[in-house]
PDB file of N, CA and C in Angstrom:
ATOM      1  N   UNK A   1      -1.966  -0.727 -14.302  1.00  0.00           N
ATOM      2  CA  UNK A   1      -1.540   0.399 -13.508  1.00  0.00           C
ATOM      3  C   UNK A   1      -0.557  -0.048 -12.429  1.00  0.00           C
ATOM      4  N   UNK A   2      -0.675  -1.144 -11.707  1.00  0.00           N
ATOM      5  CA  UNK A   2      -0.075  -1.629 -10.771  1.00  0.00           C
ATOM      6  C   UNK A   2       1.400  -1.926 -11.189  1.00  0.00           C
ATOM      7  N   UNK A   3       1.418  -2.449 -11.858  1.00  0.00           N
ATOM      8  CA  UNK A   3       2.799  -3.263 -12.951  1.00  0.00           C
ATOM      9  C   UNK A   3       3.302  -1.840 -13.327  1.00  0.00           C
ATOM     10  N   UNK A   4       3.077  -0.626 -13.908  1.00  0.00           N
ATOM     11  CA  UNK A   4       3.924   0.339 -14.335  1.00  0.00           C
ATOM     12  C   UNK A   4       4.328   1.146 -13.078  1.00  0.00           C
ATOM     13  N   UNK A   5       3.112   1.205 -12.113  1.00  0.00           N
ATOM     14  CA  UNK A   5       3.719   1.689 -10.550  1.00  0.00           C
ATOM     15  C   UNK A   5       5.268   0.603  -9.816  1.00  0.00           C
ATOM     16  N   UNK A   6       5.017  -0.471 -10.151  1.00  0.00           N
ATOM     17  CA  UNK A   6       5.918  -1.358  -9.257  1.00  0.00           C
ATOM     18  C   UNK A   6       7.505  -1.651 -10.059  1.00  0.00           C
ATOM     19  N   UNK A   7       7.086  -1.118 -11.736  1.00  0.00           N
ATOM     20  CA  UNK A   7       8.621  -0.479 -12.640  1.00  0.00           C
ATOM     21  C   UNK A   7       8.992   0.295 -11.975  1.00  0.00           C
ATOM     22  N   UNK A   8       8.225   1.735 -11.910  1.00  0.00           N
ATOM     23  CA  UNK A   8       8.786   2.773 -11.626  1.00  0.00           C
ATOM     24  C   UNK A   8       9.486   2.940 -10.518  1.00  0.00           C
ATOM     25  N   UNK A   9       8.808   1.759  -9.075  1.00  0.00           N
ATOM     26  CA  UNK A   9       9.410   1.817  -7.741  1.00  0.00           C
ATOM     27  C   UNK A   9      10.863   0.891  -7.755  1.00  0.00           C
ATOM     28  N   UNK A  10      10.909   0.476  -8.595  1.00  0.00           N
ATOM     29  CA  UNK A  10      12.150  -1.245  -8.948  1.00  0.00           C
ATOM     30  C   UNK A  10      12.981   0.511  -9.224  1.00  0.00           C
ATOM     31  N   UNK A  11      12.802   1.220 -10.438  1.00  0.00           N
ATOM     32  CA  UNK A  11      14.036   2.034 -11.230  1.00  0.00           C
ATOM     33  C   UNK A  11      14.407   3.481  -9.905  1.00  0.00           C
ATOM     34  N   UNK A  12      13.382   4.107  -9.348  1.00  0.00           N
ATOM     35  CA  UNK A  12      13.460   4.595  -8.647  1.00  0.00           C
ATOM     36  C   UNK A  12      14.667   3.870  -7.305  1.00  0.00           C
ATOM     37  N   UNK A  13      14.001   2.433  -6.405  1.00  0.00           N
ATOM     38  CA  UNK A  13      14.991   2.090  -5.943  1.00  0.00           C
ATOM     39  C   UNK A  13      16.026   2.282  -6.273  1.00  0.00           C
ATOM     40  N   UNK A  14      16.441   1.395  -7.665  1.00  0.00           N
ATOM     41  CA  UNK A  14      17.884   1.226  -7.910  1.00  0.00           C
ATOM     42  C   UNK A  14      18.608   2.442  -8.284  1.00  0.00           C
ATOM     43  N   UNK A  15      18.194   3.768  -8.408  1.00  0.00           N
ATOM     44  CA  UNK A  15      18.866   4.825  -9.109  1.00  0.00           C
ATOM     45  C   UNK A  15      19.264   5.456  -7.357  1.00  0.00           C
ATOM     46  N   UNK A  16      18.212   5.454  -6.440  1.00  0.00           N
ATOM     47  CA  UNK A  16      18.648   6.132  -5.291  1.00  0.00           C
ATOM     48  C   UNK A  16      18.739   5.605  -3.874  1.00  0.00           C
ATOM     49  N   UNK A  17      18.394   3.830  -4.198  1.00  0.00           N
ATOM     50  CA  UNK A  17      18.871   3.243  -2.917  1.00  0.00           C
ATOM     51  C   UNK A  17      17.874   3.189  -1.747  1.00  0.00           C
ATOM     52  N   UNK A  18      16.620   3.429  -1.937  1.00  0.00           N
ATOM     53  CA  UNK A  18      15.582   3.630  -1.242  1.00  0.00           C
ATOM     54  C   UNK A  18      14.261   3.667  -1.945  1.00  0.00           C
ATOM     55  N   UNK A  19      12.866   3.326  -1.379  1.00  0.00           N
ATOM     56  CA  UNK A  19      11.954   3.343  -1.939  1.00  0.00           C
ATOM     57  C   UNK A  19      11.227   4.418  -1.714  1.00  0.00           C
ATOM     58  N   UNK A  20      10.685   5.145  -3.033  1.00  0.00           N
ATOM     59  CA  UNK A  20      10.042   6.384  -2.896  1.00  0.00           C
ATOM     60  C   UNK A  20       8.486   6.653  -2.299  1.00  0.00           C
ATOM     61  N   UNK A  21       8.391   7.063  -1.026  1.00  0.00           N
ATOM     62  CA  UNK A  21       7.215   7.207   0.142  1.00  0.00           C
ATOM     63  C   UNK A  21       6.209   7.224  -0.885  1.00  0.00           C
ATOM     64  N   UNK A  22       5.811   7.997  -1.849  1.00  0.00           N
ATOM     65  CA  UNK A  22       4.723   8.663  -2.205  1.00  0.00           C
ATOM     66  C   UNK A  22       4.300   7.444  -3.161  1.00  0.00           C
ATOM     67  N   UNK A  23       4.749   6.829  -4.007  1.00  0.00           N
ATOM     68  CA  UNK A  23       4.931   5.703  -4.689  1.00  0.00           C
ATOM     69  C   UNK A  23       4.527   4.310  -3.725  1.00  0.00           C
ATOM     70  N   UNK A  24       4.900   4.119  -2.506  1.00  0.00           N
ATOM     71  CA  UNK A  24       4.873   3.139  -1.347  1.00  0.00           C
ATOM     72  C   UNK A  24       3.209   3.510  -0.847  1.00  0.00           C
ATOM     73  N   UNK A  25       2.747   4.659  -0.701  1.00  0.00           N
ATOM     74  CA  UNK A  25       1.380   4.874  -0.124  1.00  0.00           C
ATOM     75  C   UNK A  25       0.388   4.485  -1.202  1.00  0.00           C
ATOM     76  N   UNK A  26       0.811   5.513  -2.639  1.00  0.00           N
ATOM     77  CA  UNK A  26      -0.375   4.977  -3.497  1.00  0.00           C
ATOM     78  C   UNK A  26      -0.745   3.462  -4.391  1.00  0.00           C
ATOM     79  N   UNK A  27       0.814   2.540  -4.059  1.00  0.00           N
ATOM     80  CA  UNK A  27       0.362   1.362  -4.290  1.00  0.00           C
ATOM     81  C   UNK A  27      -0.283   0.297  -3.133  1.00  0.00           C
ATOM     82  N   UNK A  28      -0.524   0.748  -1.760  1.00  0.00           N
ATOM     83  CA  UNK A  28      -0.739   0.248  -0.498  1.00  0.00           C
ATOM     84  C   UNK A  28      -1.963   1.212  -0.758  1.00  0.00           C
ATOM     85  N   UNK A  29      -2.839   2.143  -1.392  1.00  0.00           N
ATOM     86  CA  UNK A  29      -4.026   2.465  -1.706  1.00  0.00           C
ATOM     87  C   UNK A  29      -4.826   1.268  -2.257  1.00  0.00           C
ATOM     88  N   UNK A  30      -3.663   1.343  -3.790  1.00  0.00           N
ATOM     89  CA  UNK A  30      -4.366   0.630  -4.987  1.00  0.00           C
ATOM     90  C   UNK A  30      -4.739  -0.955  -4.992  1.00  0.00           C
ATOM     91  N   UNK A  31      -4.050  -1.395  -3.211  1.00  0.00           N
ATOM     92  CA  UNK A  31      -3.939  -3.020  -3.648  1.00  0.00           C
ATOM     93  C   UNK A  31      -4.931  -2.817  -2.657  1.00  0.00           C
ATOM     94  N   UNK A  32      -5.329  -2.023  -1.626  1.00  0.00           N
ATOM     95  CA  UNK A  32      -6.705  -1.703  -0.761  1.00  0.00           C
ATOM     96  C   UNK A  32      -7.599  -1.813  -1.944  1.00  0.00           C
ATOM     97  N   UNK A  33      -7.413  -1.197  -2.501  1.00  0.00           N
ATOM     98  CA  UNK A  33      -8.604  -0.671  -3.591  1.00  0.00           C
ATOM     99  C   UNK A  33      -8.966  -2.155  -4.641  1.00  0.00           C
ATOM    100  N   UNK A  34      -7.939  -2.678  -4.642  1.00  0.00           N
ATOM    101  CA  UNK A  34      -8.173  -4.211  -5.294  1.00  0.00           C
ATOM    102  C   UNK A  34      -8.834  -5.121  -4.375  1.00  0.00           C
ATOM    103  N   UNK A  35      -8.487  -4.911  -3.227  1.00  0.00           N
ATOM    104  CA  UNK A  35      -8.924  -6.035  -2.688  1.00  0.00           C
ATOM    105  C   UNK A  35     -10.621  -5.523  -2.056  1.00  0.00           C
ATOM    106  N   UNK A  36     -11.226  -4.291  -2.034  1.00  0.00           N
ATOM    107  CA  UNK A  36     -12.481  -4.224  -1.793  1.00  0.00           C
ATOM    108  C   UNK A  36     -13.314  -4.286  -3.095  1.00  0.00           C
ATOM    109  N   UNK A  37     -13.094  -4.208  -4.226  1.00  0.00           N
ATOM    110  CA  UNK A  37     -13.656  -3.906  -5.438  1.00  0.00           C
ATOM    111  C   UNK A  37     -13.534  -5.771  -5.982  1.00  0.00           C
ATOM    112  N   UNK A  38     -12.859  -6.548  -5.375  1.00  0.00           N
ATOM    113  CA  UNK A  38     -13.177  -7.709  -5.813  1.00  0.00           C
ATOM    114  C   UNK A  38     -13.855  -8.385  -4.338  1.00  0.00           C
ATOM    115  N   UNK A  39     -13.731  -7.888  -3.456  1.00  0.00           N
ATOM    116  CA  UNK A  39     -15.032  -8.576  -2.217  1.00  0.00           C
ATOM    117  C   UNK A  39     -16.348  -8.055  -2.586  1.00  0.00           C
ATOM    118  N   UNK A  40     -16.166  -6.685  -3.148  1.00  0.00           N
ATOM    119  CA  UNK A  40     -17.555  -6.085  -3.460  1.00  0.00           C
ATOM    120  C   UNK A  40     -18.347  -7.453  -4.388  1.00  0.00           C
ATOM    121  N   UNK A  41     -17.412  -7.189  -5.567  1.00  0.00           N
ATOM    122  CA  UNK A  41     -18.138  -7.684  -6.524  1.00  0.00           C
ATOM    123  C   UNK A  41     -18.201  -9.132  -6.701  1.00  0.00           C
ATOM    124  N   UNK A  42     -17.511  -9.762  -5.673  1.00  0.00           N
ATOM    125  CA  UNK A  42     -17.840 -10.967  -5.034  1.00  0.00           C
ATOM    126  C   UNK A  42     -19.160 -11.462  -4.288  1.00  0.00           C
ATOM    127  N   UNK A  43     -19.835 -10.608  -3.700  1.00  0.00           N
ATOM    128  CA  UNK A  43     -20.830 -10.524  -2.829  1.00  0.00           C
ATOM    129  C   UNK A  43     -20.099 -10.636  -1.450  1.00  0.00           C
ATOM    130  N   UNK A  44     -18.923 -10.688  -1.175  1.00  0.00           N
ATOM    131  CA  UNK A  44     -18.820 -10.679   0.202  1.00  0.00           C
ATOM    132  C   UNK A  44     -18.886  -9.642   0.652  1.00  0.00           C
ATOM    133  N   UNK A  45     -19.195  -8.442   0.178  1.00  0.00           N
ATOM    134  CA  UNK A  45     -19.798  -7.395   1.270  1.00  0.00           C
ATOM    135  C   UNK A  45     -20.303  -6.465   0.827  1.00  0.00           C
ATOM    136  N   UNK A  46     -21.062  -5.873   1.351  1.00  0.00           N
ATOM    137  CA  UNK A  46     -22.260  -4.943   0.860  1.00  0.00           C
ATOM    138  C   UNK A  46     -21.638  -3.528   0.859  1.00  0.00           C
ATOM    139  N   UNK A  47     -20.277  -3.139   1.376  1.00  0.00           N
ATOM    140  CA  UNK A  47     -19.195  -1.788   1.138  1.00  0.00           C
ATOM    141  C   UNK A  47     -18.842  -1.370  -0.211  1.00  0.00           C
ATOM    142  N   UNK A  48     -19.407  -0.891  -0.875  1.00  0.00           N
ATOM    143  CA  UNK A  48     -19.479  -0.138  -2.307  1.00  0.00           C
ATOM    144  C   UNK A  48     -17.373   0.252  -2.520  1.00  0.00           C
ATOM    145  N   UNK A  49     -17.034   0.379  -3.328  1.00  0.00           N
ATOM    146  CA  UNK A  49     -15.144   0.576  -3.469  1.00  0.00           C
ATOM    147  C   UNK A  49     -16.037   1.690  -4.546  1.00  0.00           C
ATOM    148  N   UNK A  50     -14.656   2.831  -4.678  1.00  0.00           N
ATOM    149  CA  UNK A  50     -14.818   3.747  -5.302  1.00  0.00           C
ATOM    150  C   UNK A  50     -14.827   3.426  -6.699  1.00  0.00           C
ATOM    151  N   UNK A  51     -15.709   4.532  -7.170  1.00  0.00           N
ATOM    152  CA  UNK A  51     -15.943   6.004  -6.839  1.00  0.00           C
ATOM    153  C   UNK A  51     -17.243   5.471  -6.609  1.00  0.00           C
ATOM    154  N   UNK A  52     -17.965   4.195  -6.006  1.00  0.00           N
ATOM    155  CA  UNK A  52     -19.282   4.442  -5.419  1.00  0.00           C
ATOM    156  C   UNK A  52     -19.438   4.869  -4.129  1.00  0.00           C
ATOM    157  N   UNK A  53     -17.693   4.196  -3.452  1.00  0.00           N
ATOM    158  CA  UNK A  53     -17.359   4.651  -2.342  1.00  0.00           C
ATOM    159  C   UNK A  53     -16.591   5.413  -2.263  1.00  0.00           C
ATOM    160  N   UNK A  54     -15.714   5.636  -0.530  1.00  0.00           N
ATOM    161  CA  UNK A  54     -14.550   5.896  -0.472  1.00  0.00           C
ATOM    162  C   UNK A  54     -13.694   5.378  -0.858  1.00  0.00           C
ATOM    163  N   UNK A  55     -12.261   6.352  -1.161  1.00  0.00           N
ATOM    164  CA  UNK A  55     -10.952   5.494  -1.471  1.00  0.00           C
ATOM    165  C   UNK A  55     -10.418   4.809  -0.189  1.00  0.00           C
ATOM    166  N   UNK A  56      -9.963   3.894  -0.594  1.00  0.00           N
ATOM    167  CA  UNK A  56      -9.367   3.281   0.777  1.00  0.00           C
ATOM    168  C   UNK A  56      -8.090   3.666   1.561  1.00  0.00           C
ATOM    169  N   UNK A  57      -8.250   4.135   3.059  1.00  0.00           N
ATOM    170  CA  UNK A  57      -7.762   4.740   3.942  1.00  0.00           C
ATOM    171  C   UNK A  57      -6.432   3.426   4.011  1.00  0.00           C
ATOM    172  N   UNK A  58      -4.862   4.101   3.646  1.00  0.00           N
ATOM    173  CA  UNK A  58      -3.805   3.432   4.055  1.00  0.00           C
ATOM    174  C   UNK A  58      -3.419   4.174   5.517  1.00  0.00           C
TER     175      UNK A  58
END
């Protein structure tokens, strides 16, 4: 998912010269969301990552 989000932001850039906001928030979600779902399941912390939890607040 990450890799077809970070195409789309590369083709997006280059077609309009800027990076598209909405695209910029939900991959600054998804790498939140990576990085609690592998502490979870690390044991470093007892904070559940969705959908046991919340999504993570950018």
């Amino acid at each position: 998912m990450l890799f077809v989000m970070v195409m789309i932001q590369y083709i997006y850039t280059w077609l309009a010269g800027e990076p598209n906001e909405k695209i910029l928030q939900f991959t600054k979600g998804l790498s939140e969301y990576a990085k609690q779902l592998v502490s979870y399941v690390g044991f470093n912390t007892d904070e559940k990552a969705w959908p046991f939890g919340d999504w993570p607040d950018v």
